[in-house]
Protein backbone atom coordinates (compact mmCIF):
# COMPACT_ATOMS: atom_id res chain seq x y z
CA UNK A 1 -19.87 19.40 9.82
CA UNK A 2 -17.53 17.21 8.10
CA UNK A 3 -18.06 16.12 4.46
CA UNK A 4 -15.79 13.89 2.71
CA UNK A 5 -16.86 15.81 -0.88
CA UNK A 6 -14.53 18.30 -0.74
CA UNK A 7 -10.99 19.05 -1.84
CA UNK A 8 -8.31 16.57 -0.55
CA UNK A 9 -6.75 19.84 0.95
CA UNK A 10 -10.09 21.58 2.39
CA UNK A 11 -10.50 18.31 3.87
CA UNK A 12 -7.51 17.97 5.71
CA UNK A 13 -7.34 21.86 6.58
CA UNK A 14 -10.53 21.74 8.35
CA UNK A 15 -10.98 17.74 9.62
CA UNK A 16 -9.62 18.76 13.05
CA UNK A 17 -8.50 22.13 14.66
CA UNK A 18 -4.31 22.92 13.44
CA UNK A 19 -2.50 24.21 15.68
CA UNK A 20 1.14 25.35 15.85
CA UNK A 21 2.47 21.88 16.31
CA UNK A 22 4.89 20.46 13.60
CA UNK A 23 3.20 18.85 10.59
CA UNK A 24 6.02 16.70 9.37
CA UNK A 25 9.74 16.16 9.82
CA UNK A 26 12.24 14.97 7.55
CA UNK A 27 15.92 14.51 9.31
CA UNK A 28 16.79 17.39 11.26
CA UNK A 29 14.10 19.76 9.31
CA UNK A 30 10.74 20.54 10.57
CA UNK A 31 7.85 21.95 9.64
CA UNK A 32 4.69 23.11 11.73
CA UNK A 33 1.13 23.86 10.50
CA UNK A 34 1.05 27.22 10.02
CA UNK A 35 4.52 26.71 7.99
CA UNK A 36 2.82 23.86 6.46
CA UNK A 37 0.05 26.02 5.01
CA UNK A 38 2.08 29.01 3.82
CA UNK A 39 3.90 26.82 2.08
CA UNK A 40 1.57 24.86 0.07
CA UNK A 41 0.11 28.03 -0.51
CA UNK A 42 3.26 29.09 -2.30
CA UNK A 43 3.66 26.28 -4.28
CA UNK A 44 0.18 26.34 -5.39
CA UNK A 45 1.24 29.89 -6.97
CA UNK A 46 4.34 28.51 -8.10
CA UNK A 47 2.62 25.55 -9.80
CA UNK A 48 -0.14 28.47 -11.41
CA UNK A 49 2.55 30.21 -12.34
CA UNK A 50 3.84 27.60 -15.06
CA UNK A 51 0.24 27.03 -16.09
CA UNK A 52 -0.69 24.00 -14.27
CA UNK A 53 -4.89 24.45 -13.91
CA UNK A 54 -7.52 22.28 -13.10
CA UNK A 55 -7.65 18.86 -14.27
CA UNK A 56 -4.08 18.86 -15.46
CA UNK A 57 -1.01 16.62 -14.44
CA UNK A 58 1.84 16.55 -12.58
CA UNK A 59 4.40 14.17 -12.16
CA UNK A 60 5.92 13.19 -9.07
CA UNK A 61 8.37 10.72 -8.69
CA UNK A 62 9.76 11.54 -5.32
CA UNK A 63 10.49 9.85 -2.74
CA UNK A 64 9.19 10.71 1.05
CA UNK A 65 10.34 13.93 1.08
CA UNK A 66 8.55 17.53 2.44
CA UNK A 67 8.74 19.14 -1.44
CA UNK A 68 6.66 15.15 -2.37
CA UNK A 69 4.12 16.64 0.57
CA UNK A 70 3.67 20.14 0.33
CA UNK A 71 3.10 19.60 -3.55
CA UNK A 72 0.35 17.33 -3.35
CA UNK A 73 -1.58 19.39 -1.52
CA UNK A 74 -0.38 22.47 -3.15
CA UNK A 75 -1.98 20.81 -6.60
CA UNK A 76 -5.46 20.05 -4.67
CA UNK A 77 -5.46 24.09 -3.78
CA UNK A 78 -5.63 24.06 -7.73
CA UNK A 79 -7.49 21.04 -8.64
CA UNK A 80 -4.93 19.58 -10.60
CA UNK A 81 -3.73 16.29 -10.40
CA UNK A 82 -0.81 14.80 -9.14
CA UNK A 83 0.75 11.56 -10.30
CA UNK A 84 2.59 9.47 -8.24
CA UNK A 85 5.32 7.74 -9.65
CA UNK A 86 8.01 5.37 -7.90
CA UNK A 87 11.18 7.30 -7.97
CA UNK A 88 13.13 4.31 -8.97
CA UNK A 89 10.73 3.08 -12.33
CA UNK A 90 12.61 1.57 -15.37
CA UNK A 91 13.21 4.44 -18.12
CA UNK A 92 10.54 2.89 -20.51
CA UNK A 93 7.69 2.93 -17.63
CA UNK A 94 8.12 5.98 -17.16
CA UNK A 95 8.74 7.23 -21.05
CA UNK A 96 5.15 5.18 -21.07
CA UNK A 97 3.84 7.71 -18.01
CA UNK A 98 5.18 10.50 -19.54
CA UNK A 99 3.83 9.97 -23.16
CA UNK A 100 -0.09 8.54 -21.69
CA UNK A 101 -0.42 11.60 -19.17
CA UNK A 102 1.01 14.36 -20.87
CA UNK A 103 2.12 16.42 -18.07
CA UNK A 104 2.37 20.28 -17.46
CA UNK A 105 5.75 19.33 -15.10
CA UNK A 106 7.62 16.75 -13.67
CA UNK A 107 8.92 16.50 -9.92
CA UNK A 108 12.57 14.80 -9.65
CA UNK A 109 15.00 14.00 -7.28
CA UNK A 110 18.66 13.58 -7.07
CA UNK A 111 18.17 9.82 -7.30
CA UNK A 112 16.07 9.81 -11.04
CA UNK A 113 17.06 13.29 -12.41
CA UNK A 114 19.72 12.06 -14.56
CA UNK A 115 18.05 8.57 -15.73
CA UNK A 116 14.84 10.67 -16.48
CA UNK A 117 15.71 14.34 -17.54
CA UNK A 118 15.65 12.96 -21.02
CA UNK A 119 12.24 11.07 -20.82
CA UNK A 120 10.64 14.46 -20.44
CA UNK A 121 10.99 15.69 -23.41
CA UNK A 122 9.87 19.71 -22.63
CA UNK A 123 8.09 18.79 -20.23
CA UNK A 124 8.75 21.50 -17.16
CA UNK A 125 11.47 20.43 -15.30
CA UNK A 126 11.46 20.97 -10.90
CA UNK A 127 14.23 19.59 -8.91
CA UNK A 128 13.63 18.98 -5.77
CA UNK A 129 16.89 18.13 -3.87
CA UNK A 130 17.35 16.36 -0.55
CA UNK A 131 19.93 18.37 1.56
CA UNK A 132 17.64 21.75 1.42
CA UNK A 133 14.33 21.97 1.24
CA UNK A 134 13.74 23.75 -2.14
CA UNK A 135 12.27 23.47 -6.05
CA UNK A 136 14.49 24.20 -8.30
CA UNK A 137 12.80 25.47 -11.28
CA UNK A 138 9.72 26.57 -9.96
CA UNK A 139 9.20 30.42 -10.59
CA UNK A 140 7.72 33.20 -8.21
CA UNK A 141 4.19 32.46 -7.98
CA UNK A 142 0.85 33.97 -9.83
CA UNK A 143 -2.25 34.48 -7.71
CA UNK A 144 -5.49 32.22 -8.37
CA UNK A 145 -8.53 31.22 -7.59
CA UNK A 146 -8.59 28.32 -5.34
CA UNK A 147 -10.37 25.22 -6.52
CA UNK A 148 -13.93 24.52 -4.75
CA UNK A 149 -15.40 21.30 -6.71
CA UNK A 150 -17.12 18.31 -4.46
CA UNK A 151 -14.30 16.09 -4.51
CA UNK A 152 -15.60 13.94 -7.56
CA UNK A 153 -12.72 14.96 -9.66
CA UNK A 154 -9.41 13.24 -10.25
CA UNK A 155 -6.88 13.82 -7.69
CA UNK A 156 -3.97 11.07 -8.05
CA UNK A 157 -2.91 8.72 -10.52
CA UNK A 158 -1.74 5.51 -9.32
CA UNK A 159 0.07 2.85 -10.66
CA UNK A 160 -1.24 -1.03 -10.44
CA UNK A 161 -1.17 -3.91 -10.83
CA UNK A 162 -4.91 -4.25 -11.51
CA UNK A 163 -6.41 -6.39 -9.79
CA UNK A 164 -6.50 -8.87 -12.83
CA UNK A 165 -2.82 -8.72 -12.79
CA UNK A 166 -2.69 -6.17 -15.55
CA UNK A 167 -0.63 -2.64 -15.17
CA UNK A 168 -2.96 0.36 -14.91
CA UNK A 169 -3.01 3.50 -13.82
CA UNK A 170 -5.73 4.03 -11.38
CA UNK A 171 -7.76 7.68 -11.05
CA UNK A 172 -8.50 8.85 -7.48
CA UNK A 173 -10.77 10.87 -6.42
CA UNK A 174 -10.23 13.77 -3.30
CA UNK A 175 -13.51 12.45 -2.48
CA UNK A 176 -12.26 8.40 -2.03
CA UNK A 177 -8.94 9.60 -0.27
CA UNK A 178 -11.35 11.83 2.06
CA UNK A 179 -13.54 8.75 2.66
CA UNK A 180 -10.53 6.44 3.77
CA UNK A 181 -8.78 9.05 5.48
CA UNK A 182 -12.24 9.37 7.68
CA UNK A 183 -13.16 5.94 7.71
CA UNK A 184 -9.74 4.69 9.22
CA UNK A 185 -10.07 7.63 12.02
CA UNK A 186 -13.23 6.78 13.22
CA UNK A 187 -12.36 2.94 12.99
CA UNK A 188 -9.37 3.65 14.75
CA UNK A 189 -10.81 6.42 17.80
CA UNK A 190 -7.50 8.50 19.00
CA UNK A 191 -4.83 6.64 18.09
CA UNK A 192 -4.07 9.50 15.30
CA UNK A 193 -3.80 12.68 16.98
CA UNK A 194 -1.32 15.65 17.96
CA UNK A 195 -0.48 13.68 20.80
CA UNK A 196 0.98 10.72 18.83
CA UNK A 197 3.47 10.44 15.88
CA UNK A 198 3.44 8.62 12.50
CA UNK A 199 6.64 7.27 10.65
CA UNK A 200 6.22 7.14 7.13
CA UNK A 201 8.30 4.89 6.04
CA UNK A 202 5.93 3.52 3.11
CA UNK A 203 6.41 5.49 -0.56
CA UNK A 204 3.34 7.74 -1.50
CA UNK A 205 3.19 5.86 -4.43
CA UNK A 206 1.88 3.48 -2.43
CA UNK A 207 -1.62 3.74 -1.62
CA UNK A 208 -1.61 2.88 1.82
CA UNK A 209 1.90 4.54 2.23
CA UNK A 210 -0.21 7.75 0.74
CA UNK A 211 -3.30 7.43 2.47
CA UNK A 212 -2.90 5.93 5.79
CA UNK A 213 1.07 7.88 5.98
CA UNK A 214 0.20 11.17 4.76
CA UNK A 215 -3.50 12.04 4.02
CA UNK A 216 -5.15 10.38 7.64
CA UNK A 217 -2.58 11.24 9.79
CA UNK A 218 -2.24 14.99 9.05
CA UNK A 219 -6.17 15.63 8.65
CA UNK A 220 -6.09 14.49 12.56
CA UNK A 221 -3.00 16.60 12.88
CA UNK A 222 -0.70 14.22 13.50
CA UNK A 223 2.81 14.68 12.84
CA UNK A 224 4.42 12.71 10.31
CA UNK A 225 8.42 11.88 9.80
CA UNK A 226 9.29 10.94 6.85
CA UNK A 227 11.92 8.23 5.57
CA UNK A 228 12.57 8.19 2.30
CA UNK A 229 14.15 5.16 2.16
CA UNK A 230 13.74 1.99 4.38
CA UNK A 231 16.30 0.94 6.58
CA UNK A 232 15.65 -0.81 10.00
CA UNK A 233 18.85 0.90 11.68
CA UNK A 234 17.41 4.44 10.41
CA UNK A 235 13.76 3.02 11.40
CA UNK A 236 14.68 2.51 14.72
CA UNK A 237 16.47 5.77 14.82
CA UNK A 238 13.90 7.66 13.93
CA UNK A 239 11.34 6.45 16.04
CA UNK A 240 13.34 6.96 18.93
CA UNK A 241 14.59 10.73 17.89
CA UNK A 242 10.80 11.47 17.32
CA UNK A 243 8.95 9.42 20.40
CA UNK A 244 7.27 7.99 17.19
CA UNK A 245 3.87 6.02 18.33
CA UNK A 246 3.12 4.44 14.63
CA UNK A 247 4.12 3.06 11.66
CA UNK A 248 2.92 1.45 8.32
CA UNK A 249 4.40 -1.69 7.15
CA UNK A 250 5.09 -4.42 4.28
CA UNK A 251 5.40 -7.85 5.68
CA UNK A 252 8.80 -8.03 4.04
CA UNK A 253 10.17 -4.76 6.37
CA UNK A 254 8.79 -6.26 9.67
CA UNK A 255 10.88 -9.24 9.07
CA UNK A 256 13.67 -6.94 8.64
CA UNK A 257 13.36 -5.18 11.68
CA UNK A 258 12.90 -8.55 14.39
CA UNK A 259 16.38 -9.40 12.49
CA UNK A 260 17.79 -5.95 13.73
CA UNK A 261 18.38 -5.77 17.70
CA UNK A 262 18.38 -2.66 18.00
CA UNK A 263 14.43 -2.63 16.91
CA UNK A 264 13.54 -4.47 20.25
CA UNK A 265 15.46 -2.66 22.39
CA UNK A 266 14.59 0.53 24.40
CA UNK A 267 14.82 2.74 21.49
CA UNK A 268 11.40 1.50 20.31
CA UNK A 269 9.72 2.05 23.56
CA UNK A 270 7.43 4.49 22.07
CA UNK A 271 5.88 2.12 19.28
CA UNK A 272 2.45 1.32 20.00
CA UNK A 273 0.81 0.66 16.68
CA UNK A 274 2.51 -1.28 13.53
CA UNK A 275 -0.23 -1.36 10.37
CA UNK A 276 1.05 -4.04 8.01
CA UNK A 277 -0.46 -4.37 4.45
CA UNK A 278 0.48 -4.54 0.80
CA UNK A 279 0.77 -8.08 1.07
CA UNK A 280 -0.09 -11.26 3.42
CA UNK A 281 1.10 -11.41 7.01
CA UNK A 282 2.17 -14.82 7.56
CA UNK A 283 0.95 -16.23 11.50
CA UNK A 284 4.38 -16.90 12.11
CA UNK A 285 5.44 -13.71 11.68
CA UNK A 286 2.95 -12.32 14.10
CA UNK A 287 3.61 -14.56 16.96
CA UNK A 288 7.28 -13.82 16.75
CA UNK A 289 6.97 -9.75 16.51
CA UNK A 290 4.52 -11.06 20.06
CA UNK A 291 6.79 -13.03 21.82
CA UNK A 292 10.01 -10.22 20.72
CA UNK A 293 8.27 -7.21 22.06
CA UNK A 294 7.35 -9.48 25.14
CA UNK A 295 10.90 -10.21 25.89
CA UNK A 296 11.62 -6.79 25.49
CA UNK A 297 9.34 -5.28 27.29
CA UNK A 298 7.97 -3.13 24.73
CA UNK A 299 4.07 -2.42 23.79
CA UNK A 300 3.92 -2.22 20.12
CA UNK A 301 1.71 -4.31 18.36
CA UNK A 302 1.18 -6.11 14.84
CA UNK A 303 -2.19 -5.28 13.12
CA UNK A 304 -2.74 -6.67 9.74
CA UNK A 305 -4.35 -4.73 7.23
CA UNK A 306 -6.06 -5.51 3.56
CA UNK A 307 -6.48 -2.87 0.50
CA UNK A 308 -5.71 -2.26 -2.92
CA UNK A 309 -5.34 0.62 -5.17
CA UNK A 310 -8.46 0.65 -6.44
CA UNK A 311 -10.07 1.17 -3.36
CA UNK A 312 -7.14 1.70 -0.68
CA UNK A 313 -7.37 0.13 2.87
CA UNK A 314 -10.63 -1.29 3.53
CA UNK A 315 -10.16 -3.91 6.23
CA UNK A 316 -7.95 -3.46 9.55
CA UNK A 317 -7.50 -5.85 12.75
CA UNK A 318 -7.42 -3.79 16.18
CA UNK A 319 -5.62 -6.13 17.81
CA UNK A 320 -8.44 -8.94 18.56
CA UNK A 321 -8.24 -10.56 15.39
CA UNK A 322 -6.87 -14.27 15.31
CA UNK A 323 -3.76 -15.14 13.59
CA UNK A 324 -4.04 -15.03 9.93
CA UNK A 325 -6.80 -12.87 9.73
CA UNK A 326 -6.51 -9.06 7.80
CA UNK A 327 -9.81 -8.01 10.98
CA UNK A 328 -12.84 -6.47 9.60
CA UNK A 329 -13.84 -3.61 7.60
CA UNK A 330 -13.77 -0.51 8.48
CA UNK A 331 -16.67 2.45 9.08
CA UNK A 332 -19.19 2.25 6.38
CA UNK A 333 -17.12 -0.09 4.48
CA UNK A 334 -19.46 -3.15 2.53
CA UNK A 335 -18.63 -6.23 1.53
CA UNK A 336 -19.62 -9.30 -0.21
CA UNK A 337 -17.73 -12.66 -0.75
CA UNK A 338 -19.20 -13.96 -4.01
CA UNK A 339 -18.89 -17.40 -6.39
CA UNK A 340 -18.78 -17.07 -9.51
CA UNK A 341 -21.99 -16.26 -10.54
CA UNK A 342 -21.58 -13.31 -8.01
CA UNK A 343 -23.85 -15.17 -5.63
CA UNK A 344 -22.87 -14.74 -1.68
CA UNK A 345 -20.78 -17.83 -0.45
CA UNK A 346 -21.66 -19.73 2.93
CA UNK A 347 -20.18 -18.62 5.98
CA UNK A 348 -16.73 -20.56 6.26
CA UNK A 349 -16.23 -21.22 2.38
CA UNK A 350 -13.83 -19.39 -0.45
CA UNK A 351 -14.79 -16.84 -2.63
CA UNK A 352 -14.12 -12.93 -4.65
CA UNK A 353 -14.07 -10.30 -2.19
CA UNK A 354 -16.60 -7.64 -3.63
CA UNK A 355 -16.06 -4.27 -1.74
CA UNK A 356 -18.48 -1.23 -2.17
CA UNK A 357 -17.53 1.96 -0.37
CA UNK A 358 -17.16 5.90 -1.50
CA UNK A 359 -13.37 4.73 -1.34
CA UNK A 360 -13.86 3.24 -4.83
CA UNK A 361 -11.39 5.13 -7.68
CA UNK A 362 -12.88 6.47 -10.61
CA UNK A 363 -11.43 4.11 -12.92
CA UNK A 364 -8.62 3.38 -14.92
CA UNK A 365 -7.43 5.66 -16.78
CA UNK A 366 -8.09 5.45 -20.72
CA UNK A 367 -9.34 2.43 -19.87
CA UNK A 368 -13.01 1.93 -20.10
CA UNK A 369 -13.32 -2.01 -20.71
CA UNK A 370 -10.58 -2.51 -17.76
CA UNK A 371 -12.93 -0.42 -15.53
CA UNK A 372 -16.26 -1.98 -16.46
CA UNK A 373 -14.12 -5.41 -15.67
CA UNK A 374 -13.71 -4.16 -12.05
CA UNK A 375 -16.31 -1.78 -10.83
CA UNK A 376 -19.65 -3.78 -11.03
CA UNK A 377 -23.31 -2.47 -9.78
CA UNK A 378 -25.43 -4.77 -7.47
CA UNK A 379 -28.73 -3.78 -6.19
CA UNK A 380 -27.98 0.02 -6.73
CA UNK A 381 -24.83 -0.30 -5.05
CA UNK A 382 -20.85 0.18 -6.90
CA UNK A 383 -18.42 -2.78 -6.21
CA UNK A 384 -15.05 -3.18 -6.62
CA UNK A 385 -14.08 -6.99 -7.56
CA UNK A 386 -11.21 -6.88 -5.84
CA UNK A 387 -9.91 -10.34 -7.78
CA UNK A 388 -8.86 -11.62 -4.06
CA UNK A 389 -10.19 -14.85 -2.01
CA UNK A 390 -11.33 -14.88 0.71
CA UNK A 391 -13.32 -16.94 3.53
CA UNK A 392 -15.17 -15.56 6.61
CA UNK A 393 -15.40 -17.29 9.81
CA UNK A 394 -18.65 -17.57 12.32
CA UNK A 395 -16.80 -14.17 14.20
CA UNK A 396 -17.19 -11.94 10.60
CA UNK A 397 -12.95 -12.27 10.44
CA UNK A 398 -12.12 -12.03 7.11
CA UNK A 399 -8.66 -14.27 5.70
CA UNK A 400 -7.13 -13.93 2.46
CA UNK A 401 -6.95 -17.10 0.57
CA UNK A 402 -4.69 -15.85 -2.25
CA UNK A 403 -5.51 -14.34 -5.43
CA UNK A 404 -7.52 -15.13 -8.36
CA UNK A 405 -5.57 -14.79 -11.14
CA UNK A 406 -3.18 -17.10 -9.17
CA UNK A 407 -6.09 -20.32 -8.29
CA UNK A 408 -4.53 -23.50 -9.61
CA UNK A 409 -7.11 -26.05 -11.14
CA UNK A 410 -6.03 -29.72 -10.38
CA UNK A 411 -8.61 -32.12 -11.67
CA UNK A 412 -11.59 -29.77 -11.67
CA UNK A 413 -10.87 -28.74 -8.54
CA UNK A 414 -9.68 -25.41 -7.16
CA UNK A 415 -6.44 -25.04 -5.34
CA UNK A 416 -5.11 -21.71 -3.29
CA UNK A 417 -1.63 -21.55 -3.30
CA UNK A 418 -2.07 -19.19 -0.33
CA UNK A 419 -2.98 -22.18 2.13
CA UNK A 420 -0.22 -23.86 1.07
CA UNK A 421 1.94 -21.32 1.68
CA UNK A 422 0.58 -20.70 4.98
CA UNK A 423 0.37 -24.26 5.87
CA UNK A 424 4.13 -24.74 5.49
CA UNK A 425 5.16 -21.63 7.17
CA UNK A 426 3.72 -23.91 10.10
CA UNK A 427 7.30 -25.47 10.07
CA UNK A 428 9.77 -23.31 12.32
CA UNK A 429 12.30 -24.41 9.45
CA UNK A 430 9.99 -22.58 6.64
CA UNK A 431 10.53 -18.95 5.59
CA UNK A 432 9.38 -17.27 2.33
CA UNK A 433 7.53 -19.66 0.15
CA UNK A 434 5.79 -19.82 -2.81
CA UNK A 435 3.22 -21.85 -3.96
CA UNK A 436 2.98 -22.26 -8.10
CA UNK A 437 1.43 -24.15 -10.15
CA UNK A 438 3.88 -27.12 -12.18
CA UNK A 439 3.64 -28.96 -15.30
CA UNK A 440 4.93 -32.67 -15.53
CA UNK A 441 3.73 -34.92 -17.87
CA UNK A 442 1.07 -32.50 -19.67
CA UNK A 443 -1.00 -32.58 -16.33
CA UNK A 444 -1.13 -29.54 -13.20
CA UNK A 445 0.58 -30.35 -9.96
CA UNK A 446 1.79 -27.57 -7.39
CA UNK A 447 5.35 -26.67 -7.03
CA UNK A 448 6.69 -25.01 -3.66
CA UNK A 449 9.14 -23.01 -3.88
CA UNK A 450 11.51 -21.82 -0.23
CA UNK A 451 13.55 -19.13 0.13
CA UNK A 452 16.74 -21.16 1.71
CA UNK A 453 18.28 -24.33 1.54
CA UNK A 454 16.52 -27.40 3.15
CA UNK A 455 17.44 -30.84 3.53
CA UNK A 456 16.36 -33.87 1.79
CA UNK A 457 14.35 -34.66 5.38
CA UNK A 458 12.74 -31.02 5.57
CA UNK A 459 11.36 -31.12 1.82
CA UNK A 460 9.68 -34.29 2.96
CA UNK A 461 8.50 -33.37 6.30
CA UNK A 462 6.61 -30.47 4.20
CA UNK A 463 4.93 -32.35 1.90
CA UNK A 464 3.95 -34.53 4.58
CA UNK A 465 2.53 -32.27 6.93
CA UNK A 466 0.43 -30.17 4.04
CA UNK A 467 -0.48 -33.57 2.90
CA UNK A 468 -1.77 -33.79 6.73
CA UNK A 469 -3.64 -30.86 6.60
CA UNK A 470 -4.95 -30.21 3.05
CA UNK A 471 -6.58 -32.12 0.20
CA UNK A 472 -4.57 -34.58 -2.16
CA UNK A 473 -4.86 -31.65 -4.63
CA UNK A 474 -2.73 -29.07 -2.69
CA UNK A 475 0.00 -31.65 -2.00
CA UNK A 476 3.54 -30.11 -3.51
CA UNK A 477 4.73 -32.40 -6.33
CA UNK A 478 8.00 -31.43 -5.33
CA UNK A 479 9.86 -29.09 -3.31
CA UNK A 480 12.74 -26.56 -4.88
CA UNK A 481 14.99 -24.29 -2.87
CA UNK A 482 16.02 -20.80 -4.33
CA UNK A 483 18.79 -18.88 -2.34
CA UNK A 484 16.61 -15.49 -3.03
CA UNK A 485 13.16 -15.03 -4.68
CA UNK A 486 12.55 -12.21 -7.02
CA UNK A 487 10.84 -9.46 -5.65
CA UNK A 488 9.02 -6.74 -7.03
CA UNK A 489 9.79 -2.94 -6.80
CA UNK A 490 7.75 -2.63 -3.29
CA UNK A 491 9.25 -6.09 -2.15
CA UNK A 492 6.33 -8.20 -2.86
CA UNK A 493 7.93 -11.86 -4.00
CA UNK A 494 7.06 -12.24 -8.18
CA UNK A 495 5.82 -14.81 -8.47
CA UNK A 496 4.87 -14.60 -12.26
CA UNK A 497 8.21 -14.43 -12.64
CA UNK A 498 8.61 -16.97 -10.77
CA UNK A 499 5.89 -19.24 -11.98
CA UNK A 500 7.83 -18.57 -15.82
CA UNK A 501 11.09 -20.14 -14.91
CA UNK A 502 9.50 -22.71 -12.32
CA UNK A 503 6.37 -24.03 -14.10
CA UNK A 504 8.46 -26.71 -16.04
CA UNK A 505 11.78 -28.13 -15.32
């Protein structure tokens, strides 16, 4: 009988039958189950060894590579918990990582070793280098008793946002990861098996890179290769070296790879399955990965996806979901769309996403008030306020409608810079965009801001056609072209950033 309150490593051990077919792949190295095991094993003893125990930390700020695998799990054979860190933080995050978790080691790469080697004070140093699977650092290991909680106890620390915009560092339990990790495979049926193939291209700092890349696919024992770095020439590379079936995708890295040929050529003729999430999926974007693979003659498909840290991927389309729309949730997920006195919505109009599911994280670490802010209780029930619109149409398909902490109030009245955005991208001469809020006068207009250069005519034609669809509120006051938006570490555009410099003239 499966039971999601277990260890994150009992849980993938014994979710379906391993074999002796290969685990995960990295280049030209490969690993198979029973490798897979012994190893984790080892590094378990290893980690004992330098007195890592239960409930203590470890850093790792790797990037996809095997050692970034095998010592997750290794950690859950302890109960420890492992942090995950982008390998490629500023020096004073991660000085602030160090300091607030207190670590019994820290897991570096060629690419941070020198920027961070000084951050960590004493802290136990393993190198873990690309060319050769090794940690360097890590001693001959001590024998221990393997930890056998329920799954309630911390597993991962995760970075975030918040979903008030705030940074925090998010405690997950084995027993959420086990919940999404079995809620995606029964939404999904067989398309994560040992038959198939998953490219993990998305960092494991990433909680969908983490969950739906590692954690799902090898608890169905599906192989995964990993990429530690995306590039759509290596992307399509790999999946053609590897007969890949599936990958996980930002929106910003599909757009990359319809701009590489090689992508939807016959190289790619294994792709079935692309799972996009970590940000919104423009329509336009979707019918042209459509009408490319059509022209190609290829089979792989687009299916938008919604999560956040705090309670990883929640909501996934299977292919039958109309444009714009992140599906419906998945096994035993619940869900609520709320106003603001946390009162359900009518079908059709905007409101807070409130999600309740055993996916939910602990809380934020250190940070009672912050989690109270989030994690609410309605009739017996714990919700995450995910601080996301959203509207529902008379088919239970959920669309994003932007996020809270970025709602624009013109005149009393709300405005979602998200269907703005959207309704631009309508244009076939509109790419990236971003809708902000703008400051003329001492009263609120919207600003939009393109990626690009347009003409006089274009800027115009947009404001008319939003003014054509949307209410006077939502018309642009103007229109400003940037040759390249910022962008945050995972690609996302910044638009507080952004909305500093662009507010005001």
């Amino acid at each position: 009988m499966i039971t999601i309150n277990t260890s994150l490593y009992n849980f993938m051990k014994n979710y379906h039958d391993k074999g002796s077919t290969m685990a995960l792949a990295f280049g030209n190295f490969q690993m198979d189950f029973p490798e897979f095991f012994s190893e984790t094993e080892k590094i378990a003893k290893s980690f004992y060894k330098i007195g890592v125990r239960k409930g203590d930390v470890v850093v790792i700020a790797l990037p996809n590579i095997p050692q970034c695998v095998v010592a997750v799990y290794a950690l859950s054979r302890i109960g420890a918990v492992a942090s995950m860190v982008h390998p490629a933080v500023g020096k004073e995050d991660f000085s602030r990582i160090i300091k607030e978790q207190n670590p019994k080691a820290v897991l570096l790469s060629a690419i941070n070793y020198k920027k961070f080697r000084k951050c960590c004070g004493k802290k136990k140093i393993v190198y873990c280098p690309y060319t050769v699977y090794a940690y360097l650092g890590l001693p001959r290991g001590k024998e221990f008793e393997p930890y056998t909680g329920d799954g309630s106890d911390p597993m991962f620390y995760l970075q975030s946002g918040g979903t008030m915009g705030v940074p925090k560092t998010v405690v997950l339990s084995s027993k959420s990861c086990n919940a999404m990790a079995y809620n995606l495979l029964f939404y999904l049926d067989d398309r994560f098996s040992e038959k198939t193939c998953m490219l993990s291209a998305l960092p494991m700092f990433h909680t969908l890179g983490l969950g739906a890349g590692m954690h799902a696919p090898l608890c169905a024992s599906m192989p995964i290769v990993l990429q530690p770095k995306f590039d759509a020439v290596r992307t399509t590379e790999l999946i053609e070296k590897y007969n890949c079936t599936c990958m996980l995708a930002v929106p910003r890295m599909v757009d990359k790879l319809l701009n590489f040929t090689g992508f939807t050529s016959q190289m790619t003729k294994s792709l079935q399955d692309v799972f996009v999430g970590g940000d919104a999926l423009s329509p336009k974007t979707q019918i042209k990965f459509k009408e490319m693979m059509e022209k190609g003659n290829l089979q792989a498909k687009l299916y938008p996806g919604y999560g956040l840290t705090e309670s990883s991927i929640c909501f996934l389309s299977k292919g039958n979901a109309p444009y714009g729309s992140i599906g419906k949730p998945l096994f035993s997920i619940e869900y609520m769309i709320v106003d603001e006195n946390e009162k359900p919505v009518n079908q059709g109009e905007i409101g807070e996403l409130y999600i309740a599911s055993d996916q939910a994280m602990v809380g934020y670490l250190n940070d009672a008030e912050a989690t109270d802010m989030v994690l609410t209780e309605i009739d017996g029930k714990k919700y995450v306020r995910t601080g996301d619109y959203f509207k529902e149409d008379e088919n239970g398909f959920l669309f994003y409608e932007g996020r809270k902490k970025r709602l624009i109030k013109i005149s009393g009245m709300n405005v979602f810079p998200t269907e703005i955005e959207n309704t631009a991208k309508e244009l076939p001469f509109v790419g990236e965009c971003a809708a902000i809020e703008y400051i003329k006068d001492n009263k609120n207009h919207t600003r939009l801001l393109v990626e690009g250069q347009l003409t006089d005519e274009e800027k115009q034609k947009i404001i008319v056609h939003i003014a054509s669809k949307l209410s006077h509120w939502s018309i642009p006051h103007d229109v400003v072209c940037l040759d390249r938006f910022y962008r945050t570490k995972i690609g996302k555009i910044d638009i507080k950033r952004l909305q500093d410099e662009y507010q005001k003239d």
